[in-house]
N, C-alpha and C. Protein backbone atom coordinates (compact mmCIF):
# COMPACT_ATOMS: atom_id res chain seq x y z
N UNK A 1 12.57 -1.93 13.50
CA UNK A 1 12.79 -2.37 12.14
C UNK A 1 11.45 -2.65 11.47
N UNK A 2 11.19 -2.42 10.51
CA UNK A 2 10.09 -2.46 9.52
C UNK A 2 9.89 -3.88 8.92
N UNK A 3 8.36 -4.14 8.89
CA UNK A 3 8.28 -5.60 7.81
C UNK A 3 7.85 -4.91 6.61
N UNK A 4 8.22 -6.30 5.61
CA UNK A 4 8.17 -5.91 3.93
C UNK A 4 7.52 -7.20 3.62
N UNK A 5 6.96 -7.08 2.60
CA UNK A 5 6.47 -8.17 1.65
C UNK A 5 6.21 -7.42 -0.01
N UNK A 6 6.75 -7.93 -0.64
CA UNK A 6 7.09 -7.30 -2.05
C UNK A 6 6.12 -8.72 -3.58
N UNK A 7 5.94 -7.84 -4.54
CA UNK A 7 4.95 -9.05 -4.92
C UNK A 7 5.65 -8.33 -6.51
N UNK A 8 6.07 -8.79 -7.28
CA UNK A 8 6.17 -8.77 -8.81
C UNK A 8 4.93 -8.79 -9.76
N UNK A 9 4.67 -7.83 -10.80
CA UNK A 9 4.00 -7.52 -11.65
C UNK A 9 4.42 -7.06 -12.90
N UNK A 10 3.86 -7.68 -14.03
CA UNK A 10 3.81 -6.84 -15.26
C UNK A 10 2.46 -5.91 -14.78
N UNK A 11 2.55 -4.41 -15.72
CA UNK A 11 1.12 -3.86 -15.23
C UNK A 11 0.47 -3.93 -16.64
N UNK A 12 -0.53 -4.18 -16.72
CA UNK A 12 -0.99 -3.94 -18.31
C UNK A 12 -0.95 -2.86 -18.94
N UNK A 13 -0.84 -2.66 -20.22
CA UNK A 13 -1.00 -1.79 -20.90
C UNK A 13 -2.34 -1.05 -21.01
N UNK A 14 -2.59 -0.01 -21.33
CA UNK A 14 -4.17 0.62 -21.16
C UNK A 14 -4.02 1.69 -22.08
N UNK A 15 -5.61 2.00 -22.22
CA UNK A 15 -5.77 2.88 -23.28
C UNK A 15 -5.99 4.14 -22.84
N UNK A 16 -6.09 5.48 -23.59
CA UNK A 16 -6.61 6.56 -22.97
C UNK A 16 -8.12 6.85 -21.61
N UNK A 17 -8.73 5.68 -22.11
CA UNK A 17 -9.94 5.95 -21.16
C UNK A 17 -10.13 5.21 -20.14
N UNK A 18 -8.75 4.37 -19.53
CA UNK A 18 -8.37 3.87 -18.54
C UNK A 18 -7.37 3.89 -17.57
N UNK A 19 -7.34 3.50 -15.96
CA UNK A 19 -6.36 3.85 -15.30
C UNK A 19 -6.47 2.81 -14.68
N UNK A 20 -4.56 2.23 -14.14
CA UNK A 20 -4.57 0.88 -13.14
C UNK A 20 -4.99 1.93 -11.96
N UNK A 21 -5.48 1.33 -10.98
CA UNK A 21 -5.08 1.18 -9.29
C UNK A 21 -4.77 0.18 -8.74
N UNK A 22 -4.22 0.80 -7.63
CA UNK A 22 -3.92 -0.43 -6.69
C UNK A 22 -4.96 0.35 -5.45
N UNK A 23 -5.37 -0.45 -5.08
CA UNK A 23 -6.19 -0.24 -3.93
C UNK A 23 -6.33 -1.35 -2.63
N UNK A 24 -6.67 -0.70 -1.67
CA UNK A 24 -6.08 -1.58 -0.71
C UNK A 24 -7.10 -1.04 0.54
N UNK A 25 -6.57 -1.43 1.92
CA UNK A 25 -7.05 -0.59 3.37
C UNK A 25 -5.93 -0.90 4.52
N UNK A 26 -6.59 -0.22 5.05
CA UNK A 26 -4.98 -0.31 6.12
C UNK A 26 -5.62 -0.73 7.69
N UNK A 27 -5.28 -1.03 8.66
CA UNK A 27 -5.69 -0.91 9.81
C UNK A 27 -5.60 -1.68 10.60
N UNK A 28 -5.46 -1.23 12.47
CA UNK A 28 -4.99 -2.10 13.09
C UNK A 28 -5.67 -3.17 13.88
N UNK A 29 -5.10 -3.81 14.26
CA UNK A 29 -6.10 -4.93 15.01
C UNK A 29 -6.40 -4.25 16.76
N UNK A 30 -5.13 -3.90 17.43
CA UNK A 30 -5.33 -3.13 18.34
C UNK A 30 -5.17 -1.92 18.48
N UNK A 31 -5.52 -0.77 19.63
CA UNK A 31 -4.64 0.47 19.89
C UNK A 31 -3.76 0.77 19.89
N UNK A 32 -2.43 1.37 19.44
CA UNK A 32 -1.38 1.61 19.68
C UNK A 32 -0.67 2.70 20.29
N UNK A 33 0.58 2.93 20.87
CA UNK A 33 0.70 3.81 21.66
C UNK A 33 1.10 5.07 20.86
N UNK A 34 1.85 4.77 19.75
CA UNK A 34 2.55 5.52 19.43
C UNK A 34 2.09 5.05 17.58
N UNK A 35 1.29 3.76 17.18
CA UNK A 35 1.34 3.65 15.78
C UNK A 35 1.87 3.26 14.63
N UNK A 36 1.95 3.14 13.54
CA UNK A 36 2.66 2.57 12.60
C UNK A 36 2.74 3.46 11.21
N UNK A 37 3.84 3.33 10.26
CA UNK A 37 3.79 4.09 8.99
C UNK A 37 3.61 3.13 8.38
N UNK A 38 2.48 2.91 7.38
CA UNK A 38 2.34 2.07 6.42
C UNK A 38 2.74 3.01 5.13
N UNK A 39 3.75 1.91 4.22
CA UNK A 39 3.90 2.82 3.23
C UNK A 39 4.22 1.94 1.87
N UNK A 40 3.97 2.12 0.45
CA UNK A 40 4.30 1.56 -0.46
C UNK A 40 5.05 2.02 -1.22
N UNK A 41 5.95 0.95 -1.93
CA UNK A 41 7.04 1.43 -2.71
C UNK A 41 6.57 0.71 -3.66
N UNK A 42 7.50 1.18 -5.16
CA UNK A 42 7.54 0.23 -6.09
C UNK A 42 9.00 0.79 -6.65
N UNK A 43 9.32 -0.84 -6.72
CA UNK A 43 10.47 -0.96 -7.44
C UNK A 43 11.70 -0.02 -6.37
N UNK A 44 11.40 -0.31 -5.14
CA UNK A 44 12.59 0.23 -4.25
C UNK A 44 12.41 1.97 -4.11
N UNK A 45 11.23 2.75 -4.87
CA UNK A 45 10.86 4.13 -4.60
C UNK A 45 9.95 4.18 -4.06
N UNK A 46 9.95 4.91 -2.35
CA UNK A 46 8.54 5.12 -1.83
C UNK A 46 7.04 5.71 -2.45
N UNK A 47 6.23 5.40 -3.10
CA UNK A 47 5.02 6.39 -3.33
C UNK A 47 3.82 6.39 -3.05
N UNK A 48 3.77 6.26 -1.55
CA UNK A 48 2.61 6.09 -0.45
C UNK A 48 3.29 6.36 1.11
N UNK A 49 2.61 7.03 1.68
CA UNK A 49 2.74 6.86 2.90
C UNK A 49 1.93 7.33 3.67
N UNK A 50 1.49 6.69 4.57
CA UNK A 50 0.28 7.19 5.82
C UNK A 50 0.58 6.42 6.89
N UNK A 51 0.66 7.38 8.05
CA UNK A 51 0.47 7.16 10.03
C UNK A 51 -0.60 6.95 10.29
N UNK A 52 -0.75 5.54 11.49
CA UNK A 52 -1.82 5.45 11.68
C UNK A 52 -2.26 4.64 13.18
N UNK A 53 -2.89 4.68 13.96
CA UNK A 53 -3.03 4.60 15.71
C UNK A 53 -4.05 3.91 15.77
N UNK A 54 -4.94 4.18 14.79
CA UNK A 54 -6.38 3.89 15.43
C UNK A 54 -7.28 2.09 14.57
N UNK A 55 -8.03 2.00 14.68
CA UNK A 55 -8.49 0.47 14.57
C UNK A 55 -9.45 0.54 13.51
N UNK A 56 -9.64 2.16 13.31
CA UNK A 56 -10.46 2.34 12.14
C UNK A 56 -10.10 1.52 10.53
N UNK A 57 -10.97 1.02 10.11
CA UNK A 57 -10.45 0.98 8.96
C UNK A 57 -10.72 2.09 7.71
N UNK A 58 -9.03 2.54 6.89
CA UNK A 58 -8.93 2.87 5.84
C UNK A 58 -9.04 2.67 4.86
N UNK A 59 -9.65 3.34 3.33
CA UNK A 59 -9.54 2.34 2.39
C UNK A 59 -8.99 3.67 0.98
N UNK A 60 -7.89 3.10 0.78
CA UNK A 60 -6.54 3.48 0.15
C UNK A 60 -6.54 3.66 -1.31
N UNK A 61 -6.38 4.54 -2.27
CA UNK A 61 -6.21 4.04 -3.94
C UNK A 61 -4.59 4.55 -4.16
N UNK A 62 -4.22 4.32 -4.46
CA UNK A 62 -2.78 4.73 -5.73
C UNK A 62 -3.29 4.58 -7.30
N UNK A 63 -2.89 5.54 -7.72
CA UNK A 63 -3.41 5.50 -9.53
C UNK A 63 -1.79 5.06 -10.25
N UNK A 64 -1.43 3.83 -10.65
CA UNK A 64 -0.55 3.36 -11.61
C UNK A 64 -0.38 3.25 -12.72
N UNK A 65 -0.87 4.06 -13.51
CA UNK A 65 -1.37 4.62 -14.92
C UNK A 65 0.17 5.12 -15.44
N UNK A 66 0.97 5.66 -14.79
CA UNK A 66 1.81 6.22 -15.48
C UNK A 66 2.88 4.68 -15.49
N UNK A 67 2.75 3.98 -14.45
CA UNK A 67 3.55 2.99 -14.82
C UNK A 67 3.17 1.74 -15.84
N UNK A 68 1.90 1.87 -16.23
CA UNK A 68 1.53 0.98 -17.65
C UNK A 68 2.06 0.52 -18.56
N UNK A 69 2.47 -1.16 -18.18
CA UNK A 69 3.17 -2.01 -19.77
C UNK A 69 4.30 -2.16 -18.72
N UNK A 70 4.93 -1.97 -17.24
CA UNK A 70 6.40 -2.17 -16.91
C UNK A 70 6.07 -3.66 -15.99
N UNK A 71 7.21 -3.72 -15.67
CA UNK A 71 7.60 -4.81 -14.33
C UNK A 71 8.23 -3.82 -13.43
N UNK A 72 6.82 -4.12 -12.60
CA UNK A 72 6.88 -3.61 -11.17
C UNK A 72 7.47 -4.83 -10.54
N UNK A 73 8.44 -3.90 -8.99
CA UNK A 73 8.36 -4.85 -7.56
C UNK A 73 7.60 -4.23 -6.76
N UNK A 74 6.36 -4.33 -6.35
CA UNK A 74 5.48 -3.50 -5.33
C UNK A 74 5.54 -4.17 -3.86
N UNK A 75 6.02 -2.93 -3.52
CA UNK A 75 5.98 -3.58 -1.77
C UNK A 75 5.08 -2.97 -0.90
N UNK A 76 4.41 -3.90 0.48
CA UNK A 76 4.25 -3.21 0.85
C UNK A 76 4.82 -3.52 2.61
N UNK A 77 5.17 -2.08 2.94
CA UNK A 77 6.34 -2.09 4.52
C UNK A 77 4.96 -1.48 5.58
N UNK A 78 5.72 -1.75 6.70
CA UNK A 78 4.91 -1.27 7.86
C UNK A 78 6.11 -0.85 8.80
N UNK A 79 6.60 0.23 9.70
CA UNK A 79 7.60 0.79 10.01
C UNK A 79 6.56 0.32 11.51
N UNK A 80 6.93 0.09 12.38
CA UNK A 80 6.44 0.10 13.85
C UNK A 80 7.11 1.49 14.77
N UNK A 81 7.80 2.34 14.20
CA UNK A 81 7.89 3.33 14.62
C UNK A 81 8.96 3.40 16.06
N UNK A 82 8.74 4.58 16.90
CA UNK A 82 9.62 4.17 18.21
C UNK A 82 9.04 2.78 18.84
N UNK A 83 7.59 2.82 19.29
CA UNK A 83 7.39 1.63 20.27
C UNK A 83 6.76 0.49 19.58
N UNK A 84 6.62 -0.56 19.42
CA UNK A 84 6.21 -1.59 18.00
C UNK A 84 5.03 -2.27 19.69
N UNK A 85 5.13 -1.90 20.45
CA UNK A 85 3.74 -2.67 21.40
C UNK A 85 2.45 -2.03 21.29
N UNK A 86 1.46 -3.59 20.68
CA UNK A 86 0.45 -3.39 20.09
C UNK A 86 0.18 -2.83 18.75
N UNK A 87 1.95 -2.91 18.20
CA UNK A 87 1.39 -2.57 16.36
C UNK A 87 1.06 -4.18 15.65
N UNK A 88 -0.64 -4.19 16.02
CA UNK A 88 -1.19 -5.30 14.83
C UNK A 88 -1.64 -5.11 13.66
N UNK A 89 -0.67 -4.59 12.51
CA UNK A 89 -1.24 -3.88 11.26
C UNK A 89 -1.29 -4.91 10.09
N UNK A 90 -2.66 -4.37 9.43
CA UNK A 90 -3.47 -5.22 8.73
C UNK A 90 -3.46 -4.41 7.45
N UNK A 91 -2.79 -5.04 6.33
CA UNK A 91 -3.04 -4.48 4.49
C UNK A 91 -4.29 -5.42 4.62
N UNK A 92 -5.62 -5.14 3.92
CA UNK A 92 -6.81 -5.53 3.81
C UNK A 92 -6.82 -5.44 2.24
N UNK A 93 -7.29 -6.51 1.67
CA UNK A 93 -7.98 -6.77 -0.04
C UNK A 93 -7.22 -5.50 -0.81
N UNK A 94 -5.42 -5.78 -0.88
CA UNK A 94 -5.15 -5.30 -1.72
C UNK A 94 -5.29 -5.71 -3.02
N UNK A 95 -5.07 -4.72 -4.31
CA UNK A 95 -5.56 -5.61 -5.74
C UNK A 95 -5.83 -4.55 -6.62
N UNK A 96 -4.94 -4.76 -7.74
CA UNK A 96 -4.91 -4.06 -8.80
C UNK A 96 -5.55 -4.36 -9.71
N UNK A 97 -6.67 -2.94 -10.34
CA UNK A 97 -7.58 -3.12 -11.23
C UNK A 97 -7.76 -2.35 -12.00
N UNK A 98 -8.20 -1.93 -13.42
CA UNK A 98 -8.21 -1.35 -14.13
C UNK A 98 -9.61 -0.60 -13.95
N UNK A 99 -9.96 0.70 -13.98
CA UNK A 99 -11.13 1.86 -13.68
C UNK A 99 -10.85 2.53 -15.13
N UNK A 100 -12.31 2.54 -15.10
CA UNK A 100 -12.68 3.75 -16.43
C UNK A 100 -12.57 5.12 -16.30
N UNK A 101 -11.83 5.89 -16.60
CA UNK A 101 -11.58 7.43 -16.47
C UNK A 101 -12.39 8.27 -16.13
């Protein structure tokens, strides 16, 4: 079974020469045998997903530009897959920010 943690947002509105992200990193504390799917949804629709085994750390963008001015529910899940021994998975300094085009 998968963990969730879900966080509510208005996203701001923006102009042509700007874009939200959400940006983030992913990664585990130990080896795993088999790994984890980290994946993000918003508002109950998946639109992220990446497998991942190793201890490396990742570092993640999503562009939220098209959702500008709504109320988001952004989640984010971690699926432990068939074997969940040794899935220690880590969302690192997620945080939505506005970038210049």
């Amino acid at each position: 079974s998968y963990s969730d943690i879900t966080f509510k947002f208005i996203l701001p509105q923006i102009n042509n020469q700007q874009k939200i992200i959400f940006s983030f990193a992913t990664t585990l504390t130990h080896e795993s045998s088999d790994g984890v799917k980290f994946s993000v949804l918003v508002s109950g629709t998946e639109i992220w997903l990446a497998s991942q085994k190793t201890m490396e750390l990742n570092e993640r963008k999503i562009d939220l530009s098209s959702l500008a001015g709504e109320r988001i529910d952004l989640t984010l899940r971690v699926d432990p897959l068939e074997n969940n021994r040794y899935d220690w998975s880590v969302w690192s300094t997620p945080q939505i920010v506005l970038e210049k085009k």
